[in-house]
Protein backbone atom coordinates (compact mmCIF):
# COMPACT_ATOMS: atom_id res chain seq x y z
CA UNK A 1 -31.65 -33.50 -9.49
CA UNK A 2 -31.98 -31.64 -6.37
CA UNK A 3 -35.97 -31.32 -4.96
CA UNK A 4 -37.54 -27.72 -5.10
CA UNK A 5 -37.39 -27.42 -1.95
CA UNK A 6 -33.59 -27.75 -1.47
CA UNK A 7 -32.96 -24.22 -1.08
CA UNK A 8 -35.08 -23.34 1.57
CA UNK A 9 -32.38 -25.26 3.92
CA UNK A 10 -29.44 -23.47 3.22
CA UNK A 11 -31.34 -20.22 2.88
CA UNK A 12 -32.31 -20.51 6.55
CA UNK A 13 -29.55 -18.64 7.95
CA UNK A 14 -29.17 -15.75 5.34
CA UNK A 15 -29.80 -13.02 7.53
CA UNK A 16 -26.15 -14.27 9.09
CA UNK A 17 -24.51 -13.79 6.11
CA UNK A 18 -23.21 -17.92 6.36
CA UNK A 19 -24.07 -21.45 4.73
CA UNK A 20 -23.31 -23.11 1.42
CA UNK A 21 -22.86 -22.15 -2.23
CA UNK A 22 -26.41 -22.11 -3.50
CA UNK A 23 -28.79 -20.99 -6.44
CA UNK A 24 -31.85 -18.16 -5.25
CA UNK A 25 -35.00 -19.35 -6.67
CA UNK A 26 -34.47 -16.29 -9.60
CA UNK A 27 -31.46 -18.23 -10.41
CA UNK A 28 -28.87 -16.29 -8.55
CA UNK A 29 -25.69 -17.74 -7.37
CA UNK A 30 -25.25 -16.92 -3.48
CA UNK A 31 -21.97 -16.85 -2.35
CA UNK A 32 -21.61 -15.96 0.83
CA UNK A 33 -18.68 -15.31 3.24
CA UNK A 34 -16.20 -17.48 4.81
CA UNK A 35 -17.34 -17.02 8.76
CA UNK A 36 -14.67 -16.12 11.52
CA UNK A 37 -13.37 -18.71 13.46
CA UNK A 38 -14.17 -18.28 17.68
CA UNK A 39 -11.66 -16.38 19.32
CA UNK A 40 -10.39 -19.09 22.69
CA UNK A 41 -11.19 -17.46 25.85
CA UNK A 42 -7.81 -18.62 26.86
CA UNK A 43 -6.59 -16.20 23.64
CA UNK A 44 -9.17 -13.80 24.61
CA UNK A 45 -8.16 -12.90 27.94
CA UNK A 46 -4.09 -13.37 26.57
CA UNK A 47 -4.70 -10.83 24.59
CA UNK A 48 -6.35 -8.28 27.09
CA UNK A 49 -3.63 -8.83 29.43
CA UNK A 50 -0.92 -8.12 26.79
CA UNK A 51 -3.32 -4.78 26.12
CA UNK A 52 -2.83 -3.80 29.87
CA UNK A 53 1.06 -3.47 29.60
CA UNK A 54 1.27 -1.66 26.78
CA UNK A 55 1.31 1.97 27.52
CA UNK A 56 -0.96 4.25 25.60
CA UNK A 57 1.75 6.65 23.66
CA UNK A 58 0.70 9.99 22.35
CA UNK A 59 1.07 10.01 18.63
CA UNK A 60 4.12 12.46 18.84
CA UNK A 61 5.91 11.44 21.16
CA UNK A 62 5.90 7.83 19.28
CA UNK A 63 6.87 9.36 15.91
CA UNK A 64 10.30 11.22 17.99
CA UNK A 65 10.67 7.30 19.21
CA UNK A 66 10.65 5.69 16.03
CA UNK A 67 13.10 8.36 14.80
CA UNK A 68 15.75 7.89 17.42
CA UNK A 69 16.07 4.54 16.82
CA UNK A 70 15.39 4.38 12.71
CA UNK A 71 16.54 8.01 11.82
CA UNK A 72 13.65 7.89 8.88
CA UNK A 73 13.71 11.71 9.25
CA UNK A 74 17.31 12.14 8.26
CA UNK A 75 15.52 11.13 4.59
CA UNK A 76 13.15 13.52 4.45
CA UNK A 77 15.77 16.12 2.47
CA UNK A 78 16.29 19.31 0.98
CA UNK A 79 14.88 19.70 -3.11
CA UNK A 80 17.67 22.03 -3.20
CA UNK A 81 20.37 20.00 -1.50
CA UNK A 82 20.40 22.27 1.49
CA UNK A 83 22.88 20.25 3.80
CA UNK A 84 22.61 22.27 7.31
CA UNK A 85 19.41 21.52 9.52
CA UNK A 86 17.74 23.76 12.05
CA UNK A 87 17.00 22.46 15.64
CA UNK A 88 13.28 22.93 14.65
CA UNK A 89 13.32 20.89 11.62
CA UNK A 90 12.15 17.45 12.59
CA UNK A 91 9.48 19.35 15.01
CA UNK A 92 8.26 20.76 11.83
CA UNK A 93 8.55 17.55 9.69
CA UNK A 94 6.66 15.74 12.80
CA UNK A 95 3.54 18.19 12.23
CA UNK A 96 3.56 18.08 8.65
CA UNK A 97 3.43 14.61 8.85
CA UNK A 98 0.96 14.19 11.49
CA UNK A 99 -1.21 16.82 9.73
CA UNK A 100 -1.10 14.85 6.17
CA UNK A 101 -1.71 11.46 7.76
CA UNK A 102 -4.37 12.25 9.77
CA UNK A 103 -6.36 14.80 7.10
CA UNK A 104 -5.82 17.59 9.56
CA UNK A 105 -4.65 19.67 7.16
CA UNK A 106 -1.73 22.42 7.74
CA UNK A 107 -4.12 25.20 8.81
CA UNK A 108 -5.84 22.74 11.63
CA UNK A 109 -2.72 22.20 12.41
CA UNK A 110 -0.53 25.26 12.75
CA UNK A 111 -3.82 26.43 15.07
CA UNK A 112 -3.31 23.26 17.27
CA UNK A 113 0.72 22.96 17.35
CA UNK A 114 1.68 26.70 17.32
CA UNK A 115 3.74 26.75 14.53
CA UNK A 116 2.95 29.14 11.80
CA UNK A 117 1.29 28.30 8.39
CA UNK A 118 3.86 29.28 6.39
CA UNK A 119 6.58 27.62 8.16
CA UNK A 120 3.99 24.19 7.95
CA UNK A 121 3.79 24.87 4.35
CA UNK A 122 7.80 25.81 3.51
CA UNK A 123 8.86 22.50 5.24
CA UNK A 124 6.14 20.70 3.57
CA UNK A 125 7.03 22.17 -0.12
CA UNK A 126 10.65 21.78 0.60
CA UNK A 127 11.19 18.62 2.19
CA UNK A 128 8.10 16.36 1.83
CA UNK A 129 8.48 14.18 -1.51
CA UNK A 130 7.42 10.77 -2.74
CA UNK A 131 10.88 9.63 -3.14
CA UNK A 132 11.80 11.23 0.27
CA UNK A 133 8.66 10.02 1.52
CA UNK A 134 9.58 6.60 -0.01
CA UNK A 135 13.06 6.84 1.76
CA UNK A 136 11.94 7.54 4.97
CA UNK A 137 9.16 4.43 4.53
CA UNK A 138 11.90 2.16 3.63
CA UNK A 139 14.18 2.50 6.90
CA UNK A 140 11.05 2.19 9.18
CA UNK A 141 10.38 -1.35 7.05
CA UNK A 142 14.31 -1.98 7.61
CA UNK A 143 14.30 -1.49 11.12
CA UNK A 144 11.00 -3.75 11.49
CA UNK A 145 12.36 -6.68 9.41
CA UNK A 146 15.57 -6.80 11.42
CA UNK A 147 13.78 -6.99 14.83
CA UNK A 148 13.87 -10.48 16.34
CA UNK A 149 10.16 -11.00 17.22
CA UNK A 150 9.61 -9.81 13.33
CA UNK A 151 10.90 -13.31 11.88
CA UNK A 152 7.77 -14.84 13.89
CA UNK A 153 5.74 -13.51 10.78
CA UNK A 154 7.46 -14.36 7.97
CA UNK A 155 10.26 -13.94 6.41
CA UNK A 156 9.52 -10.46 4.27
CA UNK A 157 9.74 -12.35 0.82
CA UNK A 158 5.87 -12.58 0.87
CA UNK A 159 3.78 -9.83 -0.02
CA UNK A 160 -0.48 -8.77 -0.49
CA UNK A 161 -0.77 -6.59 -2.99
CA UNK A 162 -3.94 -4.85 -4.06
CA UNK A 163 -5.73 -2.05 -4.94
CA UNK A 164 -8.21 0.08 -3.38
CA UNK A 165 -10.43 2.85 -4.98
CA UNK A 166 -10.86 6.17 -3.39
CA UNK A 167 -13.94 8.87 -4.86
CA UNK A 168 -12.31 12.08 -5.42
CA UNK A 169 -13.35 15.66 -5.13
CA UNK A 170 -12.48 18.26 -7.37
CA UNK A 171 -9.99 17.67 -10.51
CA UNK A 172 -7.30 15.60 -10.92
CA UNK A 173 -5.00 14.31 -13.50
CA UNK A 174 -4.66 10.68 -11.19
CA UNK A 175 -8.59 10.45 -11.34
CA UNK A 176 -10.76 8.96 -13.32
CA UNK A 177 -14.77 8.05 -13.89
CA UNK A 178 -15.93 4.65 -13.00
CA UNK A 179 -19.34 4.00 -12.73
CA UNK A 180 -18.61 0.73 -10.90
CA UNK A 181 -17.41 2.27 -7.84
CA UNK A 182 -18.16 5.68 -7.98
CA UNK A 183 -20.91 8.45 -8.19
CA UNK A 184 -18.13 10.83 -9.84
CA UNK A 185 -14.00 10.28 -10.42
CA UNK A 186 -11.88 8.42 -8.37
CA UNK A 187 -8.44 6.81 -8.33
CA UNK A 188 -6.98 3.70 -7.09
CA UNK A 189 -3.99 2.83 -4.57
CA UNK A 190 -2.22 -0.11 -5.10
CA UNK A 191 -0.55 -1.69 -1.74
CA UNK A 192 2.03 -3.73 -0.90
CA UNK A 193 1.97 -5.58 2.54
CA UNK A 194 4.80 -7.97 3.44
CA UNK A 195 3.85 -11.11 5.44
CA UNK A 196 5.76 -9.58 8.18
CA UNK A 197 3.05 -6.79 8.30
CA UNK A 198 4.46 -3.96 6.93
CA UNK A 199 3.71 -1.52 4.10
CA UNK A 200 6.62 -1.40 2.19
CA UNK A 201 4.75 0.22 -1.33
CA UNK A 202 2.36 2.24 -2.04
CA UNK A 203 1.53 3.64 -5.74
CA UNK A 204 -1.77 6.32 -6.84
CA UNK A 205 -2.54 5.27 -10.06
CA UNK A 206 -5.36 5.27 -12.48
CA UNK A 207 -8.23 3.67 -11.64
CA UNK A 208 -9.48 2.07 -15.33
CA UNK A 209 -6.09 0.86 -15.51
CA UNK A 210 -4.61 -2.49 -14.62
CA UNK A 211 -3.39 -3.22 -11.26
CA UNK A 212 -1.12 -6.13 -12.30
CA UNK A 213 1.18 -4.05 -14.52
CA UNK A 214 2.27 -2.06 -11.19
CA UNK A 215 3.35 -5.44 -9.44
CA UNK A 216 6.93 -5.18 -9.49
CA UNK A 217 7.45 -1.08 -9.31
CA UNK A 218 7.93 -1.24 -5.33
CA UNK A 219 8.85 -5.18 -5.27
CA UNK A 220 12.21 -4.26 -6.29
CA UNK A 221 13.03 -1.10 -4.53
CA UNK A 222 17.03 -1.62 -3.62
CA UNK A 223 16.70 0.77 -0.32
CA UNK A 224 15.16 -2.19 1.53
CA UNK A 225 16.80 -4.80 2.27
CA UNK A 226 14.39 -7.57 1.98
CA UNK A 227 12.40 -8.01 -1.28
CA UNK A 228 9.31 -9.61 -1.83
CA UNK A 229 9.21 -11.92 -4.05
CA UNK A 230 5.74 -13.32 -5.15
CA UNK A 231 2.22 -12.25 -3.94
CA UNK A 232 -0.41 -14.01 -1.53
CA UNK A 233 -3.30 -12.35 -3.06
CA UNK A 234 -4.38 -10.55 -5.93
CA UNK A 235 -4.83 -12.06 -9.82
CA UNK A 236 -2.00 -14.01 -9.83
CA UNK A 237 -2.30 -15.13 -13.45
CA UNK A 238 -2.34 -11.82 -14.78
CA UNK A 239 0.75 -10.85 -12.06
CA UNK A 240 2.51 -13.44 -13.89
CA UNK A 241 2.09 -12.67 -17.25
CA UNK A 242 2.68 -9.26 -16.17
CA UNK A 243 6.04 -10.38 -15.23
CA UNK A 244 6.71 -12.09 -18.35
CA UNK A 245 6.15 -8.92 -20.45
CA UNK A 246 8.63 -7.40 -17.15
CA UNK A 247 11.33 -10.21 -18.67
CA UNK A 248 10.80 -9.50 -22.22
CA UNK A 249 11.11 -5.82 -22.22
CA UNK A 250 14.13 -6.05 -20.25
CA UNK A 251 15.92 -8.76 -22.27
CA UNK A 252 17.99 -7.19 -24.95
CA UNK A 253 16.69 -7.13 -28.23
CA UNK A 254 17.42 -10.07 -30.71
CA UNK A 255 19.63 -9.02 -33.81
CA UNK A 256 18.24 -10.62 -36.76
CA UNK A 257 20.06 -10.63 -39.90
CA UNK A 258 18.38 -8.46 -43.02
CA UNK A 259 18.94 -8.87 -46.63
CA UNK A 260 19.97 -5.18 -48.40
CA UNK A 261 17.21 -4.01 -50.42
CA UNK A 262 18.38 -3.37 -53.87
CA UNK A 263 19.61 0.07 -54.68
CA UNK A 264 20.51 0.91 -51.10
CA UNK A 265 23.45 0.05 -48.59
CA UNK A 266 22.75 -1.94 -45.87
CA UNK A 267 22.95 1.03 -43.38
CA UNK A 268 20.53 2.83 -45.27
């Protein structure tokens, strides 16, 4: 048995949130977390001098980049199969975006841009979809994984998935109470990161609700064209079995041979 006094050594440097697995004196189990590893100074001053010669690109101007060379706003279509496309379009698209990601909203934004609310709010109605949205995600990821320095990563068949919880305001058929991690409702986003470091899924779904039955809904999206294949992280056991019920419900059903009740047909 370990003395009384074994704690107090490993409790020493709790304020640094580091040591060993150990017991409180109440009887608590103290896990604490893994501590970073020391950057080199070598690596250190690598990386500020890689920092230097990369240029600091507005966010628009970066966006109109990434669209020459991937074309992810060609996805971003009509509901109503509208074909022909203004000259203004993908400036519009480009600030509904930019409004959306950054929580700017479309009224912030038609103030800062210049471009009327209701044109903001026609594009955004019109063209701005999750399956568009999903489109346009999956030729960015395209265009990553077929860059040279990508393959340094990984080879895009790895993949983090998880789930994060967001509090909500307001109502919502998505959210949902949780005392665990919120005051009020909230709702959870599952995530899929590829081990080349991009986010090639990403699902709102309930929050009481389990995460592992989502696993394969953006694994096996056929726009990309690398799929990944098994998670790094997350409840792999339950991913699994998940993936098992995947198998069954997909397999066709077994025919089993049934004796006719009598006084009916057998198609009764």
């Amino acid at each position: 048995m370990l003395p009384d006094c074994w704690w107090e050594k490993v409790l020493g440097n709790r304020k640094t949130g580091t040591g060993e697995v150990r017991q409180s004196p109440g009887g608590e189990l103290i896990i604490p977390p893994v501590s970073a590893e020391d950057i080199p100074a070598e690596a250190a001053e690598l990386e500020e001098e890689l920092s230097e010669l990369l240029p600091l690109a507005p966010i628009a101007p970066l966006l109109v980049e990434l669209d020459r060379r991937t074309r992810f706003l060609d996805c971003l279509t009509h509901a109503g199969s509208k074909q022909s496309r203004s000259p203004e379009l993908k400036r519009n698209l480009l600030a509904v975006l930019i409004a959306n990601a950054t929580n700017l909203g479309l009224v912030r934004m038609a103030e800062a841009c210049g471009i009327s609310y209701d044109i903001l709010a026609w594009t955004q109605e019109w063209y701005i979809r999750e399956e568009t949205l999903a489109a346009a995600n999956a030729a960015v990821v395209n265009y990553h994984h077929r860059l040279p320095l990508t393959q340094v990563f990984g080879g895009g068949t790895l993949s983090s998935s998880d789930g994060q919880r967001f509090p909500v305001k307001g109502k919502s058929t998505t959210a949902w109470a949780m005392k665990k991690y919120f005051a009020g409702q909230g709702l959870s986003t599952y995530t899929h990161v590829s081990d080349q470091h991009t986010t090639f899924g990403t699902k709102v779904i309930v929050v009481t609700r389990r995460e592992a039955h989502y696993v394969l809904d953006d694994r096996m999206d056929p726009q990309r064209d690398v799929n990944s294949l098994w998670p790094v992280a997350g409840p792999l056991l339950t991913q699994k079995r998940s993936t098992e019920r995947f198998a069954v419900r997909s397999a066709p059903p077994a025919i089993r041979p049934t004796r006719p009740t009598a006084g009916r047909s057998p198609d009764s």
